[in-house]
N, C-alpha and C. Protein backbone atom coordinates (compact mmCIF):
# COMPACT_ATOMS: atom_id res chain seq x y z
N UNK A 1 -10.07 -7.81 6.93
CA UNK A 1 -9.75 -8.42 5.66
C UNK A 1 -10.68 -7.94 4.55
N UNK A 2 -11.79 -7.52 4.87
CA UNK A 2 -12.98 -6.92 3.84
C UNK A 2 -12.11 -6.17 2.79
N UNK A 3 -11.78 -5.17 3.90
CA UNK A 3 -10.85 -3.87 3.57
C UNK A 3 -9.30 -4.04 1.97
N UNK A 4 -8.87 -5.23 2.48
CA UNK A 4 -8.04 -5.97 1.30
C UNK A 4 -8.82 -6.47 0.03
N UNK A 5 -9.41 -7.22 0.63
CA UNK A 5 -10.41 -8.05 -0.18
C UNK A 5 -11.17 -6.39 -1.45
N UNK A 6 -12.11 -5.44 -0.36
CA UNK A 6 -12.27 -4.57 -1.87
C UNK A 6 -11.51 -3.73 -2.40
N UNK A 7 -10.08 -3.90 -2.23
CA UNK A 7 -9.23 -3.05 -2.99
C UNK A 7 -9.17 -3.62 -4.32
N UNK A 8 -8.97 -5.25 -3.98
CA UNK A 8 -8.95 -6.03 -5.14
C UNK A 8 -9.92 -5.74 -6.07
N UNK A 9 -11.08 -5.93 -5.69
CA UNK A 9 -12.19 -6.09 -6.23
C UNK A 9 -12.51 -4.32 -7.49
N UNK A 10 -11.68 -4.00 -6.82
CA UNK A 10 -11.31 -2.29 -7.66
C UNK A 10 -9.69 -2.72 -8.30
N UNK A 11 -9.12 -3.58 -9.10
CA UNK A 11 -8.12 -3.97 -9.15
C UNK A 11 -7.64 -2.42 -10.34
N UNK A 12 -8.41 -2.25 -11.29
CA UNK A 12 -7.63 -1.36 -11.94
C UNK A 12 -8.88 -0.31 -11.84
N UNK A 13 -9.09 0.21 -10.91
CA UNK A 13 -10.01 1.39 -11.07
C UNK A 13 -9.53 2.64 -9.89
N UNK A 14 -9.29 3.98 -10.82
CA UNK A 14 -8.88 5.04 -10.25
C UNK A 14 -9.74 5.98 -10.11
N UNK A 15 -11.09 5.87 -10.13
CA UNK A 15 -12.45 6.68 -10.05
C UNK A 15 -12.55 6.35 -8.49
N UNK A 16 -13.34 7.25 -7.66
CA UNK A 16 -13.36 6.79 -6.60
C UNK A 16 -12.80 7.26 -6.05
N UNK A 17 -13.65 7.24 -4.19
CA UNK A 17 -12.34 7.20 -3.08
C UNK A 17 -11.82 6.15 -2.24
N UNK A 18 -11.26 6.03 -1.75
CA UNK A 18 -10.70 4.42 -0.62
C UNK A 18 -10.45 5.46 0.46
N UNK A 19 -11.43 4.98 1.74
CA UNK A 19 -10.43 5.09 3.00
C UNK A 19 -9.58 4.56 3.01
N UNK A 20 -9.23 5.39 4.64
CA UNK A 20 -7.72 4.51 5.25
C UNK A 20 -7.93 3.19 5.64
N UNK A 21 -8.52 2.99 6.13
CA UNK A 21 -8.69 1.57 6.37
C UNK A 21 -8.24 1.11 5.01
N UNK A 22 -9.36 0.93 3.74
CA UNK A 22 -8.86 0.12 3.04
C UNK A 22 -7.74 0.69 1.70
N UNK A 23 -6.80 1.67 2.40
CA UNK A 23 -5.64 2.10 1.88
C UNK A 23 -4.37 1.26 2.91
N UNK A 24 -4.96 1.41 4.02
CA UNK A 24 -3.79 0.76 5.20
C UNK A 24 -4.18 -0.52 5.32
N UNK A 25 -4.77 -1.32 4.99
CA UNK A 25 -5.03 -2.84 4.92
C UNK A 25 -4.64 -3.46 3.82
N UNK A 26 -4.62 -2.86 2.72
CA UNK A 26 -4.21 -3.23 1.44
C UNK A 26 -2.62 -2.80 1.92
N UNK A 27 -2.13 -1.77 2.15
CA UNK A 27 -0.95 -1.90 1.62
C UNK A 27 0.15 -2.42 3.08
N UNK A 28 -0.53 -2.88 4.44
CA UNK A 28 0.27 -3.61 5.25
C UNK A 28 0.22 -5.14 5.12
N UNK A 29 -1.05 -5.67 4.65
CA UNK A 29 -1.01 -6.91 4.04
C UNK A 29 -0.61 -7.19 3.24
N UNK A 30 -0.19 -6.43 2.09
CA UNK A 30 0.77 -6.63 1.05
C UNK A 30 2.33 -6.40 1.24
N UNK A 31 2.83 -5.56 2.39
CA UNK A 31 4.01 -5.90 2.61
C UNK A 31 4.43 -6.85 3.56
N UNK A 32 2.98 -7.14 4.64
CA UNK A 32 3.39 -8.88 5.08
C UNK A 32 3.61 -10.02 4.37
N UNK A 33 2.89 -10.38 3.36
CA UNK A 33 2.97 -11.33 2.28
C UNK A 33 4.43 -11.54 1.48
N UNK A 34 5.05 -10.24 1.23
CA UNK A 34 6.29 -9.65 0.67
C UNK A 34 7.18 -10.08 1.38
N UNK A 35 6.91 -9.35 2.61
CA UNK A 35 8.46 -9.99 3.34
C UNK A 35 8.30 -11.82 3.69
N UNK A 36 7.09 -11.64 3.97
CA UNK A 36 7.00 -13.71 4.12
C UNK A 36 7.94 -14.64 2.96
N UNK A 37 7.04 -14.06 1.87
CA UNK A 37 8.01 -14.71 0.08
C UNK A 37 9.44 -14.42 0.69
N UNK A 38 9.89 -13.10 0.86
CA UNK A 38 11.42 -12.72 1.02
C UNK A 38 12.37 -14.02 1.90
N UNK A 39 11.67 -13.66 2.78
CA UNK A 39 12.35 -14.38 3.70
C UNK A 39 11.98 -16.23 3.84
N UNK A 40 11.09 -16.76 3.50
CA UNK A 40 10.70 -17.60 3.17
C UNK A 40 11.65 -18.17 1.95
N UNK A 41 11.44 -17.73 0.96
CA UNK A 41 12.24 -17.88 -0.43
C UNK A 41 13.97 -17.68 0.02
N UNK A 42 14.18 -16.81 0.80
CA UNK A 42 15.93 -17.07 1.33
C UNK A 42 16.46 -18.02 1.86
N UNK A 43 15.37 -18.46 2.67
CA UNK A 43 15.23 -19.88 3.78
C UNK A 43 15.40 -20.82 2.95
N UNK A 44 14.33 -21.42 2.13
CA UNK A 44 14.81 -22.04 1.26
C UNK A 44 15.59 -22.24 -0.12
N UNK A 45 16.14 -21.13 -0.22
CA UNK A 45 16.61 -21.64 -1.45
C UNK A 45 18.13 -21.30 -1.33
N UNK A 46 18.47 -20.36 -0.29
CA UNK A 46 19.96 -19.95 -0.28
C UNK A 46 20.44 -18.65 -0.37
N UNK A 47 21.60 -18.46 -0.27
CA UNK A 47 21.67 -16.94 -1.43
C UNK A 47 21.94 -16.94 -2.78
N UNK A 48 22.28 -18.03 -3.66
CA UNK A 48 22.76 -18.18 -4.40
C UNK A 48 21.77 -17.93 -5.52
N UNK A 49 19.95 -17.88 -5.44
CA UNK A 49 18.86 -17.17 -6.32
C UNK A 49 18.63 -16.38 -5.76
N UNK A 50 19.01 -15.64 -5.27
CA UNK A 50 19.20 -14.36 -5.46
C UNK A 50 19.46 -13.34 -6.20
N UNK A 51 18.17 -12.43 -6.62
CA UNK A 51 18.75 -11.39 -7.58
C UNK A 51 18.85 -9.82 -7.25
N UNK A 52 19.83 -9.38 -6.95
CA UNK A 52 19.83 -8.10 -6.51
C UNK A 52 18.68 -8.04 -5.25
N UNK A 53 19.21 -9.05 -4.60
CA UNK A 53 18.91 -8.68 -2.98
C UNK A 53 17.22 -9.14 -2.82
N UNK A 54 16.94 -9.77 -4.25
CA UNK A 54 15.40 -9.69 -4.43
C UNK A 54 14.86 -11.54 -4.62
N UNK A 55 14.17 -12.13 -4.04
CA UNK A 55 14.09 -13.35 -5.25
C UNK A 55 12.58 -13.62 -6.16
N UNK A 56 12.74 -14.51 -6.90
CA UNK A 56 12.14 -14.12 -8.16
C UNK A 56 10.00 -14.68 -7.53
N UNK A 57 10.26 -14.82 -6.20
CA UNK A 57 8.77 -14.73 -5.54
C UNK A 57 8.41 -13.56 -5.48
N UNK A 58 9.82 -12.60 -4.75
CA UNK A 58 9.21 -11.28 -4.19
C UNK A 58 9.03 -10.53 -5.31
N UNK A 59 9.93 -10.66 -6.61
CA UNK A 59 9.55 -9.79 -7.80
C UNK A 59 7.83 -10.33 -8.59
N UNK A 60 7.58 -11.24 -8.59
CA UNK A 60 6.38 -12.11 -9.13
C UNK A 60 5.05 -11.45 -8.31
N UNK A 61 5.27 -11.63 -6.79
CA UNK A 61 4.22 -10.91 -5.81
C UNK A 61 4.14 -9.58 -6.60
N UNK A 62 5.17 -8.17 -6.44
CA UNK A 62 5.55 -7.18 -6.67
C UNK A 62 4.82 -6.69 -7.92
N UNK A 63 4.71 -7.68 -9.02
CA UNK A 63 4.51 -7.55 -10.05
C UNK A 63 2.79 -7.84 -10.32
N UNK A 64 2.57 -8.40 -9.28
CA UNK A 64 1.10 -8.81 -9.34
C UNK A 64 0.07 -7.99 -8.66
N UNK A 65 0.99 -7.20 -7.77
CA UNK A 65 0.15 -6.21 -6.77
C UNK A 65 0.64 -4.63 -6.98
N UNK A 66 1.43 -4.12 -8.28
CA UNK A 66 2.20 -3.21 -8.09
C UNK A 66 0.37 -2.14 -8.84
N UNK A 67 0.13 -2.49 -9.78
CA UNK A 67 -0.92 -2.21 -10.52
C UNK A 67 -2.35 -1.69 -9.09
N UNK A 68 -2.65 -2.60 -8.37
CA UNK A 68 -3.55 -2.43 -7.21
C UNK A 68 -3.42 -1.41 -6.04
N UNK A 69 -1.68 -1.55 -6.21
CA UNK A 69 -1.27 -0.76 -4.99
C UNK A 69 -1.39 0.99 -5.50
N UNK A 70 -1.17 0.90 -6.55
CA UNK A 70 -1.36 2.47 -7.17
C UNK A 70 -2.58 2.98 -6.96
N UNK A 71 -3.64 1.99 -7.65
CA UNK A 71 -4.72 2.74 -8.15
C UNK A 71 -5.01 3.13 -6.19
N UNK A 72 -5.40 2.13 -5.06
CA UNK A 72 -5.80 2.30 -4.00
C UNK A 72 -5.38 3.70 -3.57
N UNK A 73 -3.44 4.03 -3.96
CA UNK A 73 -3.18 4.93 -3.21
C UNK A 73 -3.73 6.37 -3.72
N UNK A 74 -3.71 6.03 -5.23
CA UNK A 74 -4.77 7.37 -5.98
C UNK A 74 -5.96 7.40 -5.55
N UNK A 75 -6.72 6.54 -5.46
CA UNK A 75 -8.39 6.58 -4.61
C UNK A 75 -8.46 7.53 -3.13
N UNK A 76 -7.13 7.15 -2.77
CA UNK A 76 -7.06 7.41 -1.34
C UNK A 76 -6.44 8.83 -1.39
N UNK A 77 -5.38 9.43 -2.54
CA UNK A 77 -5.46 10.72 -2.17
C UNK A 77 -6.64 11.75 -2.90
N UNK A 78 -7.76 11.09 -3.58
CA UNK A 78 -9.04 11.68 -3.90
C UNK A 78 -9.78 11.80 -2.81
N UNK A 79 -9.60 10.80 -1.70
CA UNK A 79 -10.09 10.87 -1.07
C UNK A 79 -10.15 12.01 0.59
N UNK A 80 -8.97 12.25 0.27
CA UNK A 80 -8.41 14.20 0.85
C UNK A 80 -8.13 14.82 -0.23
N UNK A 81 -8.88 15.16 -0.86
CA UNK A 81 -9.31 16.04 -2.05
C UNK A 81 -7.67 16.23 -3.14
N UNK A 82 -6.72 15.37 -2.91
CA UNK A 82 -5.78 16.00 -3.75
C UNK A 82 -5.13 14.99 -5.27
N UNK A 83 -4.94 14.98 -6.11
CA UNK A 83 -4.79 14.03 -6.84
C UNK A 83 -3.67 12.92 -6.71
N UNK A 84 -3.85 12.23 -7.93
CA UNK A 84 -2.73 10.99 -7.21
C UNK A 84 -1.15 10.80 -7.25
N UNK A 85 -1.18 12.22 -7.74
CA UNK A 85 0.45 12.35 -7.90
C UNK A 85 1.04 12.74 -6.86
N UNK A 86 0.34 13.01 -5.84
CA UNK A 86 0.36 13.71 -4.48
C UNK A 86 1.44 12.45 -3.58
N UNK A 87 1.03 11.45 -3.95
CA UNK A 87 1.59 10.18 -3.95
C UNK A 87 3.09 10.10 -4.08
N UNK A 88 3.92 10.71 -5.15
CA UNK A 88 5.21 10.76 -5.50
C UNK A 88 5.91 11.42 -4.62
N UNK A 89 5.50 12.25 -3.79
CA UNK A 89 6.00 12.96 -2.93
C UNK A 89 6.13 12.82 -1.18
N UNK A 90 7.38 11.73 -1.54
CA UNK A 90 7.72 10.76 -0.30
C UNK A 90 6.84 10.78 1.30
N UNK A 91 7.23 11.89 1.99
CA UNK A 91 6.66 12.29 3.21
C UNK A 91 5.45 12.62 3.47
N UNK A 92 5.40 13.55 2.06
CA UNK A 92 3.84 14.41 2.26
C UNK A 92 2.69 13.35 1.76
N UNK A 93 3.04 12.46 0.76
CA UNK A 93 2.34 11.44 0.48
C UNK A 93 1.46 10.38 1.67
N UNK A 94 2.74 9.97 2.65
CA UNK A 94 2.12 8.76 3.25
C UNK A 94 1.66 9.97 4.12
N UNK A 95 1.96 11.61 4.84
CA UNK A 95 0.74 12.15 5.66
C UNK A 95 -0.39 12.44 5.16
N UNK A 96 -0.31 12.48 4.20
CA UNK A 96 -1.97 12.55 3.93
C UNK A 96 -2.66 11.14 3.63
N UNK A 97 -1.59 10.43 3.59
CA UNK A 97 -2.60 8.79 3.36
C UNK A 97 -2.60 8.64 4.49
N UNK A 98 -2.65 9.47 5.81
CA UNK A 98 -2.99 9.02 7.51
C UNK A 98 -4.51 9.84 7.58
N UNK A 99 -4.35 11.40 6.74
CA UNK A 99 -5.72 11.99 6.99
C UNK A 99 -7.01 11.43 6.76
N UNK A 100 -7.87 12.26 7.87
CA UNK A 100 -9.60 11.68 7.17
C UNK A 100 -9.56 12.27 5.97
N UNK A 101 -10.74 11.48 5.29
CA UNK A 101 -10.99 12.29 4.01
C UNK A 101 -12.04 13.12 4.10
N UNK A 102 -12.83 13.56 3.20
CA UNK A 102 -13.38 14.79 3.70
C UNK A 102 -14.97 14.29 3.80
N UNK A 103 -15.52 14.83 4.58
CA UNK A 103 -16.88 14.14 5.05
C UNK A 103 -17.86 14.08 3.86
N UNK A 104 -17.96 15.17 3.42
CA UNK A 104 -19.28 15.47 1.99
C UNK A 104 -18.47 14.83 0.71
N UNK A 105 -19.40 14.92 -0.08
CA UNK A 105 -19.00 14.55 -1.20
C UNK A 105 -17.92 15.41 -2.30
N UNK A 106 -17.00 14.89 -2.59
CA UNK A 106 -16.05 15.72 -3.32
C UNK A 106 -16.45 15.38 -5.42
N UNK A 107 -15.45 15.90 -6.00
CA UNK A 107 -15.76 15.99 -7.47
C UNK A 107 -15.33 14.36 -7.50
N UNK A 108 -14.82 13.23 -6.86
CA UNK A 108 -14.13 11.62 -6.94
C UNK A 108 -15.39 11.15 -6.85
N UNK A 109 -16.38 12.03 -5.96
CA UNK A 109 -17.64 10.81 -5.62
C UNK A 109 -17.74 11.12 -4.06
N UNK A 110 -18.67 9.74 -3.45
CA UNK A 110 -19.18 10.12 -2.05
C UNK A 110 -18.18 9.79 -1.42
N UNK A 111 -18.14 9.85 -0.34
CA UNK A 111 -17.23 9.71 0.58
C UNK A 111 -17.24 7.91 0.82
N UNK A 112 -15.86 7.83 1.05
CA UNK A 112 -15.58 6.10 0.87
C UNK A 112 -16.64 5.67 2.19
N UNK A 113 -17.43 4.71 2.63
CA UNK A 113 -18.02 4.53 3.80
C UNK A 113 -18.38 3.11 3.77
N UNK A 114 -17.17 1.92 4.33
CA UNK A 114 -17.26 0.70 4.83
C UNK A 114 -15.83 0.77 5.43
C-alpha cells in the first residue's frame, strides 16, 4: 500500500522516476476500486442510472484519479529511459511498464528505490 499511497503523494508531478511496483500498485488498486463503484453502484441503483454503460461513481472516481494515473505512468516510462508518450502506444506501452528501469542514474533523476 506504501507503493499507492506515494503515487499520491506525487499527485501532479512528472519529474522523476516510479518503479513498477509503485506504477503496478497504483494502477491495480485503482482499477479495483473502479470496478467495486461499477458494480456496487449497478447493484444498487439499477440500470436505469446508467450512463453509457458507466455510472456517475465510476465517472467521479475516473475523474479524480485520471490526473495521477498519467503522471505515475510518465514517471514510470522515465524510468526505462523513454518518454511519456511512449505510453500512447497500446502494447508497447504496458511492455515496458513490466521492464526494470535502468540501474544508474538517468537525465529523470536516480533511480526510483522503495
Amino acid at each position: 500500500m506504501k507503493y499507492y499511497f506515494r503515487a499520491w503523494q506525487k499527485y501532479i508531478t512528472f519529474k522523476g522516476r516510479a518503479s513498477r511496483k509503485e506504477y503496478w500498485y497504483f494502477t491495480f488498486i485503482n482499477l479495483a476500486i473502479s470496478l467495486t463503484l461499477h458494480f456496487g453502484s449497478l447493484h444498487l441503483l439499477g440500470q436505469e442510472e446508467v450512463i453509457l454503460n458507466q455510472t456517475i461513481a465510476d465517472l467521479s472516481y475516473l475523474g479524480l484519479v485520471l490526473m495521477p494515473l498519467i503522471c505515475v505512468g510518465v514517471r514510470r516510462m522515465q524510468d526505462v529511459g523513454k518518454t511519456g508518450w511512449h505510453l500512447m502506444i497500446p502494447v508497447y506501452g504496458i511492455w515496458l511498464a513490466c521492464l526494470d528501469g535502468h540501474e544508474e542514474d538517468n537525465k529523470n533523476g536516480p533511480k526510483a528505490t522503495y
